[in-house]
C-alpha atoms as a PDB file:
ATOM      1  CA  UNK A   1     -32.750 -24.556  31.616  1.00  0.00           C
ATOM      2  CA  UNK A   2     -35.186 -25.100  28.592  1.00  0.00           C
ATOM      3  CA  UNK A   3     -34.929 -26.482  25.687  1.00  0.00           C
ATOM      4  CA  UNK A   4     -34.843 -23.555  23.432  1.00  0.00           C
ATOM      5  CA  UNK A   5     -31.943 -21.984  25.595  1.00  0.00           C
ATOM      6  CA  UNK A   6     -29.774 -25.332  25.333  1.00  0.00           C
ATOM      7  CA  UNK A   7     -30.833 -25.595  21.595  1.00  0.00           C
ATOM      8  CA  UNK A   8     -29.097 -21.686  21.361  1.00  0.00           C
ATOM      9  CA  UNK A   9     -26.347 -22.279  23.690  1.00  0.00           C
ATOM     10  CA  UNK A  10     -25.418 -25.717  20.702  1.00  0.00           C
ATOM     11  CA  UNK A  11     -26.250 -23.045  18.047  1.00  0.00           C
ATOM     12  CA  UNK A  12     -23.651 -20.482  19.053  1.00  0.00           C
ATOM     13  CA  UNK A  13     -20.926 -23.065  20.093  1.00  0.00           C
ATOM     14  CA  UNK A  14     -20.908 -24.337  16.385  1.00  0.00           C
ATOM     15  CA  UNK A  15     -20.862 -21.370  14.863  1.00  0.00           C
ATOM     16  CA  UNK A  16     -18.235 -19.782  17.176  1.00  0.00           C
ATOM     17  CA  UNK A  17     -16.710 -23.181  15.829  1.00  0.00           C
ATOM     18  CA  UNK A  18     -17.181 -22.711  12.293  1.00  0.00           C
ATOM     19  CA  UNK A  19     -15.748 -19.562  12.701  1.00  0.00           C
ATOM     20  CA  UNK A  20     -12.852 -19.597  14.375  1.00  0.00           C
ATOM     21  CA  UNK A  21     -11.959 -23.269  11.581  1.00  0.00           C
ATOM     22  CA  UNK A  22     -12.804 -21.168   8.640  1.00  0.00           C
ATOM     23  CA  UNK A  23      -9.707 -19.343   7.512  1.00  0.00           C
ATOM     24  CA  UNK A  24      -7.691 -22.463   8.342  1.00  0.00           C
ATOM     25  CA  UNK A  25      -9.582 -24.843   6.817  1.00  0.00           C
ATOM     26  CA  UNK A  26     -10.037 -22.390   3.666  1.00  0.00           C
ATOM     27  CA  UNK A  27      -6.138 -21.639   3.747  1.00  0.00           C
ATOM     28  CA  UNK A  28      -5.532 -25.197   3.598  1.00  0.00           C
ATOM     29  CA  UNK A  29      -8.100 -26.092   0.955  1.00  0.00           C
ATOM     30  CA  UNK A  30      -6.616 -23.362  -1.404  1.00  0.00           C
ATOM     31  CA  UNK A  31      -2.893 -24.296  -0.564  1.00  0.00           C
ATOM     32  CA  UNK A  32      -3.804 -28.550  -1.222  1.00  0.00           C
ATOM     33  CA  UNK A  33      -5.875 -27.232  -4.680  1.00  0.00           C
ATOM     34  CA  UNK A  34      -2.935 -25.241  -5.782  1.00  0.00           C
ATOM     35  CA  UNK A  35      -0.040 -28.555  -5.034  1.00  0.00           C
ATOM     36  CA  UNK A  36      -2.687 -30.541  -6.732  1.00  0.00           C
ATOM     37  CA  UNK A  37      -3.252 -28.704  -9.927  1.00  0.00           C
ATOM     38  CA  UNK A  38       0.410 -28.480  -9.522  1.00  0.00           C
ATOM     39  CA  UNK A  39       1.385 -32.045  -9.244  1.00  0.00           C
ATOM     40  CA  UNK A  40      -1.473 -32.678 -12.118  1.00  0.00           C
ATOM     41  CA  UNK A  41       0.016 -30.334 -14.921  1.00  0.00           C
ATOM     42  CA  UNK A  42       4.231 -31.620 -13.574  1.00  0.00           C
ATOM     43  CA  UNK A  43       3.150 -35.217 -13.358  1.00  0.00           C
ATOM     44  CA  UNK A  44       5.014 -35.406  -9.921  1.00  0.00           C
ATOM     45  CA  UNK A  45       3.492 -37.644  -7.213  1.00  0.00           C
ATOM     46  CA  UNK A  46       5.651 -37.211  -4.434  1.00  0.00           C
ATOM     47  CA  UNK A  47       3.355 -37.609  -1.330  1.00  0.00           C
ATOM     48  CA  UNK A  48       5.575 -35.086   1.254  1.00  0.00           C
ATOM     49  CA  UNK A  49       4.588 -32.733  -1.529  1.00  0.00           C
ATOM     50  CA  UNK A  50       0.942 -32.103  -0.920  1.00  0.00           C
ATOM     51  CA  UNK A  51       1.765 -32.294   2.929  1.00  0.00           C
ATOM     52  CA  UNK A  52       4.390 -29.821   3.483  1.00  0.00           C
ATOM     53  CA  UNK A  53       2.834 -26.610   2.225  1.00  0.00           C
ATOM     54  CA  UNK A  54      -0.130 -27.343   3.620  1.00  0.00           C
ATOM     55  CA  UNK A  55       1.326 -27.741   7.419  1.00  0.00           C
ATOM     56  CA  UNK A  56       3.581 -24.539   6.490  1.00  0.00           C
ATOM     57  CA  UNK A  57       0.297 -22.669   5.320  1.00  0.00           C
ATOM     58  CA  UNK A  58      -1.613 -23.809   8.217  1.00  0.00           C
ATOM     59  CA  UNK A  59       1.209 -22.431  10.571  1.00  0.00           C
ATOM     60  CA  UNK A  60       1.404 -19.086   9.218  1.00  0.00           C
ATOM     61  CA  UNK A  61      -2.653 -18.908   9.674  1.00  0.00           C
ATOM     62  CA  UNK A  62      -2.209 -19.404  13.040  1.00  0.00           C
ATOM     63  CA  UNK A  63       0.198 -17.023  13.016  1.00  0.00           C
ATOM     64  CA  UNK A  64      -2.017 -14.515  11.296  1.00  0.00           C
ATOM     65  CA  UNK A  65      -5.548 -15.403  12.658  1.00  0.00           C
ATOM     66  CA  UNK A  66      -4.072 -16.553  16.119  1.00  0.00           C
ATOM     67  CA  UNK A  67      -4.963 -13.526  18.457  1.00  0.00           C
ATOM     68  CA  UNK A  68      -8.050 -13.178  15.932  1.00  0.00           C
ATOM     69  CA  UNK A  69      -9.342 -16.988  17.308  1.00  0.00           C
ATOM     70  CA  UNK A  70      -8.212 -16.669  20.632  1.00  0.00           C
ATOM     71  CA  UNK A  71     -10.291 -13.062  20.901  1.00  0.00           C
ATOM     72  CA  UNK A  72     -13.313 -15.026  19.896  1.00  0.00           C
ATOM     73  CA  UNK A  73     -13.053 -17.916  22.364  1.00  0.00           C
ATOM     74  CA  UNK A  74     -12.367 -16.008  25.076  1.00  0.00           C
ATOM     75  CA  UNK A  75     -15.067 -13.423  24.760  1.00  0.00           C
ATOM     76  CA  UNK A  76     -17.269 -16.784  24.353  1.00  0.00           C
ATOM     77  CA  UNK A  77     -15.761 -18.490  27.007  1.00  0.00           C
ATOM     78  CA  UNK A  78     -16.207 -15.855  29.563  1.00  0.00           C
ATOM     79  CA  UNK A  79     -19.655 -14.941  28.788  1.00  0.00           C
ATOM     80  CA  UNK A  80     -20.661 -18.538  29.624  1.00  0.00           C
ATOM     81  CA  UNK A  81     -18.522 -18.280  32.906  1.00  0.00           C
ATOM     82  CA  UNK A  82     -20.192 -15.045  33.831  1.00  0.00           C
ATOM     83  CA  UNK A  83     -23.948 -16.369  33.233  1.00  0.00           C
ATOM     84  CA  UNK A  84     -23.049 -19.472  34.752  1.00  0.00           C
ATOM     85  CA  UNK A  85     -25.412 -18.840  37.772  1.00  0.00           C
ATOM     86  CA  UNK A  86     -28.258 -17.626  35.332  1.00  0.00           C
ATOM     87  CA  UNK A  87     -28.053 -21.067  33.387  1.00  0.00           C
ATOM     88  CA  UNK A  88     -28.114 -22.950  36.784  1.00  0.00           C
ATOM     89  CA  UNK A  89     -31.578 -21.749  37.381  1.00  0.00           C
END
């Protein structure tokens, strides 16, 4: 193994990760901007309130994006299993 192929392998594992985070993290962000500017304009500070949607919004992402993320990992997942014996030289 070299450098440069270690240095890809790190590359591709992040952005596989970045990937596969993105429309749950983004869901999230949106849902905690909209209970924020919510809470800001109603004056209501309730703290299950900026919790609750978020949870229910990150559920039905996983939902929606499940078989999506688990496509990804799997195809990434098995390529490394099937080039295992290439990396080991």
């Amino acid at each position: 193994m070299t450098v440069e192929f270690i240095a890809d392998l790190a590359n591709r594992a992040l952005w596989i990760t970045l990937l596969i985070s993105s429309p749950i993290l983004g869901l999230g962000l949106a849902v905690g901007v909209a209970v924020s500017i919510f809470q800001a304009v109603t004056q209501i500070q309730e703290m299950t309130l900026t919790f609750i949607p978020k949870i229910i919004a990150i559920f039905f992402a996983i939902l929606i994006f499940g078989k999506w993320m688990m496509l990804i990992l799997l195809n990434f997942t098995s390529n490394l299993w099937v080039n295992l014996p290439n990396y080991a030289k």
